[in-house]
Protein backbone atom coordinates (compact mmCIF):
# COMPACT_ATOMS: atom_id res chain seq x y z
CA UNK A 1 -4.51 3.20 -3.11
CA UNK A 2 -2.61 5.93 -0.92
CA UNK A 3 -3.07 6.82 2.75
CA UNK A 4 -2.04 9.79 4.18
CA UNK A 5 -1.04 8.71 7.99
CA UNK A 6 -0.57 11.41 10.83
CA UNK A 7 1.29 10.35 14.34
CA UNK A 8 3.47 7.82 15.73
CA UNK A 9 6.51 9.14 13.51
CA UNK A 10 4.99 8.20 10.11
CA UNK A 11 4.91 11.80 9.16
CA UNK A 12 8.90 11.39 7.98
CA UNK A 13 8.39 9.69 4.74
CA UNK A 14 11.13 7.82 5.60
CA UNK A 15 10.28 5.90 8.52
CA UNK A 16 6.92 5.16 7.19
CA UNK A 17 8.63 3.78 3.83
CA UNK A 18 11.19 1.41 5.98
CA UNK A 19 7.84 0.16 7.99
CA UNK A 20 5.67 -0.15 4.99
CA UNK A 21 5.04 -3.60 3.00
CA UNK A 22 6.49 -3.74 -0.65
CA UNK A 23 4.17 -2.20 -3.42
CA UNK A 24 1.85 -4.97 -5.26
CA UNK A 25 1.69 -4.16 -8.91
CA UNK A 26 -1.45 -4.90 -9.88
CA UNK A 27 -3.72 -4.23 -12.86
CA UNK A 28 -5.86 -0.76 -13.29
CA UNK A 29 -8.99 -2.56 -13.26
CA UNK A 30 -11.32 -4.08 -10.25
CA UNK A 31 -10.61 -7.61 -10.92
CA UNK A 32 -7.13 -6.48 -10.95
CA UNK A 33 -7.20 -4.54 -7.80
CA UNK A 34 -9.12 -7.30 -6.33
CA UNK A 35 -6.94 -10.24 -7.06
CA UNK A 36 -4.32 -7.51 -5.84
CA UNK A 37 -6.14 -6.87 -2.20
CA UNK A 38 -6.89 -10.70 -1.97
CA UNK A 39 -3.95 -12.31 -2.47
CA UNK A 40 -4.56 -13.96 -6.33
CA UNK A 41 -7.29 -15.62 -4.75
């Protein structure tokens, strides 16, 4: 998933990158992606 976020200072790449959460890996399928989004729930 990628968001493209205007204001606030998050159009430097950095500054958005030192705010952001780490990546997830997660599979390239829905159960993937949901298990992902939901924590391995």
């Amino acid at each position: 998933v990628v968001c493209v976020l205007t204001g606030n200072g998050l159009k430097d790449p950095q500054t958005a990158m030192n705010r952001a959460a780490p990546v997830v890996p997660c599979e390239s399928d829905i159960e993937g992606v949901e298990a992902a989004v939901m924590g391995g729930r």
